[in-house]
N, C-alpha and C. Protein backbone atom coordinates (compact mmCIF):
# COMPACT_ATOMS: atom_id res chain seq x y z
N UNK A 1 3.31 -22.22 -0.12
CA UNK A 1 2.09 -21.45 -0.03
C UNK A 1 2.07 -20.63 1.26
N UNK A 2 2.52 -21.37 2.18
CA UNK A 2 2.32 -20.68 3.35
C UNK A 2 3.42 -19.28 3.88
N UNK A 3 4.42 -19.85 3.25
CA UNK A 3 5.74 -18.76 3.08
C UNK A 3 4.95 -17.74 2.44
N UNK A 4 4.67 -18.06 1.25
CA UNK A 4 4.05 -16.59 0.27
C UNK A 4 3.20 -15.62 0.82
N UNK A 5 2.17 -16.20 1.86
CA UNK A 5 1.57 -15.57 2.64
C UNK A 5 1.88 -14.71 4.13
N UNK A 6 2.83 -15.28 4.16
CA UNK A 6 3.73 -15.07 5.05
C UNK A 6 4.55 -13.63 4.94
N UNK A 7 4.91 -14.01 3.72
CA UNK A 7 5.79 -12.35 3.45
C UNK A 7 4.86 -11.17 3.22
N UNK A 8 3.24 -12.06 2.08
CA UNK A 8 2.94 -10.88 1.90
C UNK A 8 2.22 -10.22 2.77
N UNK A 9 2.20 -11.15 4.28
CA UNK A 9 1.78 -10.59 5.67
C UNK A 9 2.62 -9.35 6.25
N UNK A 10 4.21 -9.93 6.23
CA UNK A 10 5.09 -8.98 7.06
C UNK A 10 5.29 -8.06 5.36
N UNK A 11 5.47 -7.62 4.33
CA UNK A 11 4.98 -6.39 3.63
C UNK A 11 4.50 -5.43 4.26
N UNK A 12 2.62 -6.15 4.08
CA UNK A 12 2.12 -5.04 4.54
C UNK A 12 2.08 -5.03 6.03
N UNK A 13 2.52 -5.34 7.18
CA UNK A 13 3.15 -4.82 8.35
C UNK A 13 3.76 -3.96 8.01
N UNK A 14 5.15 -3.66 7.49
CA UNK A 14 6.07 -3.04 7.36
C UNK A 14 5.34 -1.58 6.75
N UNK A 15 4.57 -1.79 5.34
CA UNK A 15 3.55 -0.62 5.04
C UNK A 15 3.02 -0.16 5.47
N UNK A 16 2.51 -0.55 6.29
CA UNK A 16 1.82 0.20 7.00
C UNK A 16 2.19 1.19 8.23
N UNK A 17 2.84 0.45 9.13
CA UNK A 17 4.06 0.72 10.37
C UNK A 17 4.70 2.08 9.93
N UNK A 18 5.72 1.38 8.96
CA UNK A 18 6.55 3.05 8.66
C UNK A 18 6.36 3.96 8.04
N UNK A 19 6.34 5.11 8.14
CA UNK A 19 5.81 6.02 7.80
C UNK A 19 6.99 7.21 8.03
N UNK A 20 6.78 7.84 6.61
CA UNK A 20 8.09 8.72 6.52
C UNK A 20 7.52 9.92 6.97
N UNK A 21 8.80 10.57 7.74
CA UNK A 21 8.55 12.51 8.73
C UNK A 21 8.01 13.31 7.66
N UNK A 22 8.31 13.19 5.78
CA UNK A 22 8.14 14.05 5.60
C UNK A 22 6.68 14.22 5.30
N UNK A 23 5.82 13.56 5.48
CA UNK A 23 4.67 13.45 5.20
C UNK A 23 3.73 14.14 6.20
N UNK A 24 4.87 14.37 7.24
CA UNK A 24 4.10 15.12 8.82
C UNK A 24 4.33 16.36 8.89
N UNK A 25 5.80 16.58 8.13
CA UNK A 25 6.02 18.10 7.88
C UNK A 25 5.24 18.82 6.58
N UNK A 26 5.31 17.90 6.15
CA UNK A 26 4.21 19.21 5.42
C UNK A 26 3.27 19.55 5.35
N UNK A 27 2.31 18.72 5.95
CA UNK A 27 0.99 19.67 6.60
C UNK A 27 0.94 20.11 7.64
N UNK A 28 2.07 20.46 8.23
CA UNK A 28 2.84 21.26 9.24
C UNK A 28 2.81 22.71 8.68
N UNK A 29 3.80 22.63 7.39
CA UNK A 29 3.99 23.63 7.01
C UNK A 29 3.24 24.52 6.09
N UNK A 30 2.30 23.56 5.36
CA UNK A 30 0.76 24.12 4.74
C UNK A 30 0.49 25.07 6.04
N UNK A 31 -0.13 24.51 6.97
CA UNK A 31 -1.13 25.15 7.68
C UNK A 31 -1.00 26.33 8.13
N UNK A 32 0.64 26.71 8.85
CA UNK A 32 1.62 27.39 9.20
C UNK A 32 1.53 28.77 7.92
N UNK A 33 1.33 28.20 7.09
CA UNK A 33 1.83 29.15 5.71
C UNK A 33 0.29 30.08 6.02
N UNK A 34 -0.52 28.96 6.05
CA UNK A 34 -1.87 29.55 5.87
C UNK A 34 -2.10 30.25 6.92
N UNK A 35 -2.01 30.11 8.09
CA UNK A 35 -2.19 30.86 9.33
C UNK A 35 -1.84 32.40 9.42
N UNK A 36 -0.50 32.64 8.43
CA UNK A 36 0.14 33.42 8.52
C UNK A 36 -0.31 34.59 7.37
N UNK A 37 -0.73 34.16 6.44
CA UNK A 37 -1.47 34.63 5.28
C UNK A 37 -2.61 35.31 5.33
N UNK A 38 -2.94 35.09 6.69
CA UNK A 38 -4.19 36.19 7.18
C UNK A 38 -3.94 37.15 7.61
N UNK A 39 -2.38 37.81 8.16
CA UNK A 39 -2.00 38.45 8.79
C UNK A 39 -1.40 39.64 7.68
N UNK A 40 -1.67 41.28 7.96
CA UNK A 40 -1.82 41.65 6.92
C UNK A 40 -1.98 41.80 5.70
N UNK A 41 -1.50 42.42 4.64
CA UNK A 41 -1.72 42.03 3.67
C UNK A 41 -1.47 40.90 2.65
N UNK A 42 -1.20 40.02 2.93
CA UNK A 42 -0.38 38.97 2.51
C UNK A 42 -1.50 38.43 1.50
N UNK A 43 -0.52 37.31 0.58
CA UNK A 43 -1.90 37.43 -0.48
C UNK A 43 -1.30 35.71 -0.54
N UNK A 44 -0.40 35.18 0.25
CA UNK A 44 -0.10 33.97 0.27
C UNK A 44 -1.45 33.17 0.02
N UNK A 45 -2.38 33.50 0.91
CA UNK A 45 -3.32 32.55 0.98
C UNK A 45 -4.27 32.61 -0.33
N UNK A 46 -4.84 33.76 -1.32
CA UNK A 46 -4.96 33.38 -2.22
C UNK A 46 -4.52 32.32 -3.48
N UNK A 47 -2.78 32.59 -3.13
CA UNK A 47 -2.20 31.50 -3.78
C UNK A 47 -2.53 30.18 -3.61
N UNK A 48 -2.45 29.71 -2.26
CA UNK A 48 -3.18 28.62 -1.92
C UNK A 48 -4.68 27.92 -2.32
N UNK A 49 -5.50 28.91 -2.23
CA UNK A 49 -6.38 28.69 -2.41
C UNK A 49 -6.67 28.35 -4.10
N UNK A 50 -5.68 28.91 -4.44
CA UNK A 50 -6.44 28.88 -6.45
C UNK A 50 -5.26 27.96 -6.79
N UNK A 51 -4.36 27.32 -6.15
CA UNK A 51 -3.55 26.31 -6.13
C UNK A 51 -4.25 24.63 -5.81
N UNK A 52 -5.14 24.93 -4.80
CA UNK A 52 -6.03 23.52 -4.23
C UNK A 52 -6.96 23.75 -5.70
N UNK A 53 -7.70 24.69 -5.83
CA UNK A 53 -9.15 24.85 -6.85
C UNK A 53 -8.03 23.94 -7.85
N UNK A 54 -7.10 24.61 -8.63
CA UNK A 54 -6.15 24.02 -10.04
C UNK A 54 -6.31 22.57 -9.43
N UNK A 55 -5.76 21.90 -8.83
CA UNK A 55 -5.87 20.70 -7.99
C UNK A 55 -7.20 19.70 -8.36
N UNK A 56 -8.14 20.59 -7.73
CA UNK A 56 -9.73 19.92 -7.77
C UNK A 56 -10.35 19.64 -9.26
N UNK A 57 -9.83 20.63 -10.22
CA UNK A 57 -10.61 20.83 -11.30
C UNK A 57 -10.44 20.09 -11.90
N UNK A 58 -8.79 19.43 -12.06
CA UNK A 58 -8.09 18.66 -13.32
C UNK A 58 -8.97 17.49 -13.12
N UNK A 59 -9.07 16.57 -11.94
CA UNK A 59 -10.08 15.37 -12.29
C UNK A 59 -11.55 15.55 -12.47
N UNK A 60 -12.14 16.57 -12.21
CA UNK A 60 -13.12 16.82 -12.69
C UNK A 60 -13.49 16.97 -14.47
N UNK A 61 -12.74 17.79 -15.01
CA UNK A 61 -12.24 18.02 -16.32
C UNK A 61 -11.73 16.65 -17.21
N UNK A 62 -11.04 16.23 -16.47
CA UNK A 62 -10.47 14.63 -17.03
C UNK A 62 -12.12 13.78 -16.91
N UNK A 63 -12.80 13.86 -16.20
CA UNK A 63 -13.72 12.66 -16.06
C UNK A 63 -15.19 13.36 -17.07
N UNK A 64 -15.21 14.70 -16.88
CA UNK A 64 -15.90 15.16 -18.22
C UNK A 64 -15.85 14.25 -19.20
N UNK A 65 -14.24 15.00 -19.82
CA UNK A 65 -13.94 14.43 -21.24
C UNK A 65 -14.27 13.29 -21.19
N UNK A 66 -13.80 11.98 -20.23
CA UNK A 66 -14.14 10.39 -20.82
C UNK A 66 -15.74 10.16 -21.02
N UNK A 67 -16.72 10.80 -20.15
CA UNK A 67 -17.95 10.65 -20.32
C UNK A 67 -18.56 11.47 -21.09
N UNK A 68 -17.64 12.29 -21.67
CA UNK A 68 -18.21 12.95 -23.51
C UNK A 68 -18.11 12.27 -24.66
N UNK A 69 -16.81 11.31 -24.39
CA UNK A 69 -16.60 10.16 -24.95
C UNK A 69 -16.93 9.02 -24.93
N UNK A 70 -17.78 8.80 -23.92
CA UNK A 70 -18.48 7.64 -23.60
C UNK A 70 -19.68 7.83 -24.54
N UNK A 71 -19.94 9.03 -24.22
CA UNK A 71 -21.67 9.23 -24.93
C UNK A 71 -21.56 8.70 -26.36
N UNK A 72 -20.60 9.61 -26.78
CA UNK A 72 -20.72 9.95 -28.25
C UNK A 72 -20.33 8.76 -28.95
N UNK A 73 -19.50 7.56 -28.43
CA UNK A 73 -19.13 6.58 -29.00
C UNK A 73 -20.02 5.37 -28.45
N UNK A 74 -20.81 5.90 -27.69
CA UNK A 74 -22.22 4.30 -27.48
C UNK A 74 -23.19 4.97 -27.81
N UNK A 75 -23.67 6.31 -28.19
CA UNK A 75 -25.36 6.20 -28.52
C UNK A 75 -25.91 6.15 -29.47
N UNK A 76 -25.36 5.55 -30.62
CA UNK A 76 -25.76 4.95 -31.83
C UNK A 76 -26.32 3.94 -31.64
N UNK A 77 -25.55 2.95 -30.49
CA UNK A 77 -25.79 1.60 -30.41
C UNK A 77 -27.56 1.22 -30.09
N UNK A 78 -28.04 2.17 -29.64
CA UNK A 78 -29.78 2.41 -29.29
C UNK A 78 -30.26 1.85 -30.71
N UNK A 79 -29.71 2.01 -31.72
CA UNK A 79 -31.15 2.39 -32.99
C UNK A 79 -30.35 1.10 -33.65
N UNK A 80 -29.87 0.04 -33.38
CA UNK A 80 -29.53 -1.02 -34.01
C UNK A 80 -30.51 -2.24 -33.59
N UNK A 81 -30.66 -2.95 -34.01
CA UNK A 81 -31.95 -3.64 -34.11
C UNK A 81 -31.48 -4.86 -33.82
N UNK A 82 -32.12 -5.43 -32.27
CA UNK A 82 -31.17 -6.52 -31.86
C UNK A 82 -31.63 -8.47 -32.97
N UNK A 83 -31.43 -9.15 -32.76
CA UNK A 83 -31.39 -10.14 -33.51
C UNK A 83 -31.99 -11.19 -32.89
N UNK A 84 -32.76 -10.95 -32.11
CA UNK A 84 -34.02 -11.87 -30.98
C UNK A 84 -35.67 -11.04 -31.51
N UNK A 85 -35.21 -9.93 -31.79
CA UNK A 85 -36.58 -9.32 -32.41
C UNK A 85 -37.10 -9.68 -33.80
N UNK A 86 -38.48 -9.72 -33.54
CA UNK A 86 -39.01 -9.92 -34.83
C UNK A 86 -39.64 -8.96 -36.02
């Protein structure tokens, strides 16, 4: 028992601790991109921008649909007549 706890102590040490470069370079290089995208005409940063929006929308859109599906497959359940009533 105490072993088991043990490892799954030094795990998450280890998870936590290391941490890979490339995760530092690239919002290095986001920002960099973006900085630069203001500078004449450049239209980089639109890309960006309707690249994050595509990003934002999909779980928004995904969580729609399940709660269109939520509705439509429980609100019948209202007009059923429970079995404690008289």
């Amino acid at each position: 028992m105490k072993g088991s706890i043990l490892l799954v102590l030094l795990l998450v040490y280890f998870a936590i601790t290391i941490q890979p470069n490339t995760a530092v370079a690239q919002c290095a290089m986001c920002s960099l991109n973006a900085e630069n995208s203001t500078q004449g005409e450049n239209t980089q940063g639109k890309g960006l921008n309707d690249g994050i929006l595509f990003l934002l929308s999909i779980p928004f859109i995904v969580g729609a649909g399940v709660g269109v599906l939520w509705y439509k497959k429980y609100r019948n359940k209202e007009e059923r007549v429970s079995p404690f009533q008289h």
